[in-house]
C-alpha atoms as a PDB file:
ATOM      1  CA  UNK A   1      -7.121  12.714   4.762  1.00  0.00           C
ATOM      2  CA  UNK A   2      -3.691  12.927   6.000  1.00  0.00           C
ATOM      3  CA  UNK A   3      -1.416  10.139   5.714  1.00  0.00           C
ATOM      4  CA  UNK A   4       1.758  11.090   6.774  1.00  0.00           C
ATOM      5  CA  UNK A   5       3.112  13.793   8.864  1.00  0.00           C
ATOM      6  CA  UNK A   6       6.881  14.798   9.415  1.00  0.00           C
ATOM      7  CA  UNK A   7       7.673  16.664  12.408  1.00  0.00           C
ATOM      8  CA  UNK A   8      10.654  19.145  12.993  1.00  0.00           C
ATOM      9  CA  UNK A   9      13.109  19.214  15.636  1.00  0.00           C
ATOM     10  CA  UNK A  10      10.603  21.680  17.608  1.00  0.00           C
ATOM     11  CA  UNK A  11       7.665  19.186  17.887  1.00  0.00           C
ATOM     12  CA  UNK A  12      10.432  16.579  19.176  1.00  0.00           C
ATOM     13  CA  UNK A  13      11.849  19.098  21.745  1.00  0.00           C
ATOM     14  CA  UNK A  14       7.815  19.561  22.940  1.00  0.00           C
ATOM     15  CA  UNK A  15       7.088  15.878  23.489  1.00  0.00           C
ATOM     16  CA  UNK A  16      10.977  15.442  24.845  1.00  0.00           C
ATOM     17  CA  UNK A  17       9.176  18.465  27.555  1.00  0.00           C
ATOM     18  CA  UNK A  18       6.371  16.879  28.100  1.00  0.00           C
ATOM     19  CA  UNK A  19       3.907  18.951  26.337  1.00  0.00           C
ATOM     20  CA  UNK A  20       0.597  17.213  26.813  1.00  0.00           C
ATOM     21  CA  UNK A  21      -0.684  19.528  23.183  1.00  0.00           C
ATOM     22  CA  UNK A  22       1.579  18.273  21.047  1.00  0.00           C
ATOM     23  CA  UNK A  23       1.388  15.051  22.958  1.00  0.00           C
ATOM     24  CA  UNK A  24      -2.366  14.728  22.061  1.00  0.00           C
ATOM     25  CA  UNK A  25      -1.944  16.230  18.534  1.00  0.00           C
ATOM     26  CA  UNK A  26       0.631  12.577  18.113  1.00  0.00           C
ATOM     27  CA  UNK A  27      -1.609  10.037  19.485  1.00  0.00           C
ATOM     28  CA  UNK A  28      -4.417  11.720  17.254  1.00  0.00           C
ATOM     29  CA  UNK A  29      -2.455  10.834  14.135  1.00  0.00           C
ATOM     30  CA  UNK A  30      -1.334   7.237  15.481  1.00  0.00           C
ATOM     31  CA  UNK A  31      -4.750   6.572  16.380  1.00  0.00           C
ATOM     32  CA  UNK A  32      -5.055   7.344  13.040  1.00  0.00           C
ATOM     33  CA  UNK A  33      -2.630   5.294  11.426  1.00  0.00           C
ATOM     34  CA  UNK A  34      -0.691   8.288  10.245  1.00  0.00           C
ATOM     35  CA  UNK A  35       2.991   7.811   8.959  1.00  0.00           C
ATOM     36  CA  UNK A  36       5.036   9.564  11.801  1.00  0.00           C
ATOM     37  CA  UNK A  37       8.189  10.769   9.527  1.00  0.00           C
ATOM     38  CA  UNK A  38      11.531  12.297  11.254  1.00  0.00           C
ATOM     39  CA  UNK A  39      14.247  13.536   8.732  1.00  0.00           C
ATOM     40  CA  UNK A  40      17.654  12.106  10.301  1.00  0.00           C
ATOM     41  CA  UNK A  41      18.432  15.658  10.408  1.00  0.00           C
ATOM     42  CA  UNK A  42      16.071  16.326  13.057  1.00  0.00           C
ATOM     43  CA  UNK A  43      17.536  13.474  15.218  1.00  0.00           C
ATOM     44  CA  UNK A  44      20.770  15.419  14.805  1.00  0.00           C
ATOM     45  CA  UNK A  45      19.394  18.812  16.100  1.00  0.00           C
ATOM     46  CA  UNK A  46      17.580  16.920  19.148  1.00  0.00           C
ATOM     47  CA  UNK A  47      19.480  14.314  20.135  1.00  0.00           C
ATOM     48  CA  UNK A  48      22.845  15.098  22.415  1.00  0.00           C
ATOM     49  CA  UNK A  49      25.082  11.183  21.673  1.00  0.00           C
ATOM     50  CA  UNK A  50      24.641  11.053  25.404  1.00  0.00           C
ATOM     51  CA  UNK A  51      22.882   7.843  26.224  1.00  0.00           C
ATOM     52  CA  UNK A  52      20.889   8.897  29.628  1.00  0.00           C
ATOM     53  CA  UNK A  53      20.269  12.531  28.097  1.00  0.00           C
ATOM     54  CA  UNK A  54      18.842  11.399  24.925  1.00  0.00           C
ATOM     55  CA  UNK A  55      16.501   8.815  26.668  1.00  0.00           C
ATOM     56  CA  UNK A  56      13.464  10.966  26.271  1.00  0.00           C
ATOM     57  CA  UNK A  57      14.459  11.938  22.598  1.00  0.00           C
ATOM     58  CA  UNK A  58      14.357   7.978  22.235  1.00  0.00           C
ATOM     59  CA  UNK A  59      10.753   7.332  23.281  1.00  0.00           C
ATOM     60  CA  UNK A  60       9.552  10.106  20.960  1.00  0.00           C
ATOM     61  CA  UNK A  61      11.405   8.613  18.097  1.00  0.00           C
ATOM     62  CA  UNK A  62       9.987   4.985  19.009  1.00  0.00           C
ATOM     63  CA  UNK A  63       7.284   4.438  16.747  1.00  0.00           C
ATOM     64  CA  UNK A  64       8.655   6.826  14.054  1.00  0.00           C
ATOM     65  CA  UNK A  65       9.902   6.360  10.826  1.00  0.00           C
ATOM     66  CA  UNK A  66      13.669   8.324  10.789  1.00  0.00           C
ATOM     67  CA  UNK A  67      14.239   9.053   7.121  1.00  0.00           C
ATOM     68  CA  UNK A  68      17.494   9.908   5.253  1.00  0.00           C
ATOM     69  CA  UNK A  69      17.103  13.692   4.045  1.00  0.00           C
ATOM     70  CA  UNK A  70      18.611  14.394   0.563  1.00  0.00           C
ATOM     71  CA  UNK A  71      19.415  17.731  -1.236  1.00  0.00           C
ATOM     72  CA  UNK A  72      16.045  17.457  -2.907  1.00  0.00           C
ATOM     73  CA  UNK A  73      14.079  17.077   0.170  1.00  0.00           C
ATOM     74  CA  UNK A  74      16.014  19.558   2.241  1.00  0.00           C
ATOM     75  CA  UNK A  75      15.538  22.116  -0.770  1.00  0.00           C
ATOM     76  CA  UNK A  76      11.664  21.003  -0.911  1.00  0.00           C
ATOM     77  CA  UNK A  77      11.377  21.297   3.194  1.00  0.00           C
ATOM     78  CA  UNK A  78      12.934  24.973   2.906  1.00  0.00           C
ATOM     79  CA  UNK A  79      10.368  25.822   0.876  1.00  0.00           C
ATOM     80  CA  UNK A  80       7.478  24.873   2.115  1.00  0.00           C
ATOM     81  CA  UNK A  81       8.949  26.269   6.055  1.00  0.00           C
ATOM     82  CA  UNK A  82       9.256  29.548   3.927  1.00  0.00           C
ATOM     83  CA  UNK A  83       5.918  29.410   2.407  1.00  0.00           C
ATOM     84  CA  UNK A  84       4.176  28.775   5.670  1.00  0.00           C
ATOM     85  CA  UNK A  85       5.652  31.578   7.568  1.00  0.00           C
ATOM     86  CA  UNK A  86       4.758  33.761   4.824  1.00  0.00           C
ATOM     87  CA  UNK A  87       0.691  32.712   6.083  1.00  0.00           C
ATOM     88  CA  UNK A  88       1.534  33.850   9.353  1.00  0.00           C
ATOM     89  CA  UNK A  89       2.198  30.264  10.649  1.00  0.00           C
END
């Protein structure tokens, strides 16, 4: 059973579009009670520090839980990006 699930600055930039898959795929996992994680980084790679602009950005974050991103996770997150494209994902 998944419990949490973190999602990277190209899941934001869907939902920020309005895509209704990855839109779906989000209220699955709340409906679920599943942990909605965003590394800060990720903020920083979606947002734009423009108020109106990031107003979108800012309902996709509501509800999510931003978290600080270390050396350790980064290192950890590179890894695991590396090992899925290796599958083919």
């Amino acid at each position: 059973m998944v419990r949490r699930v973190t999602l990277d600055s190209w899941v934001v930039s869907s939902l920020a579009e309005g895509d209704q898959r990855t839109r779906a795929n989000l209220e699955a996992f709340r409906r679920r009670d599943v942990e909605v994680i965003v590394p800060a980084v990720v903020v920083a790679e979606s947002a734009t520090g423009e108020g109106p602009r990031d107003a979108v950005v800012n309902m996709v974050l509501g509800g999510c839980r931003i978290a600080a991103t270390t050396e350790p996770v980064a290192r950890r997150a590179a890894a695991l990006r590396h090992r899925a494209r290796r599958r083919g994902c």
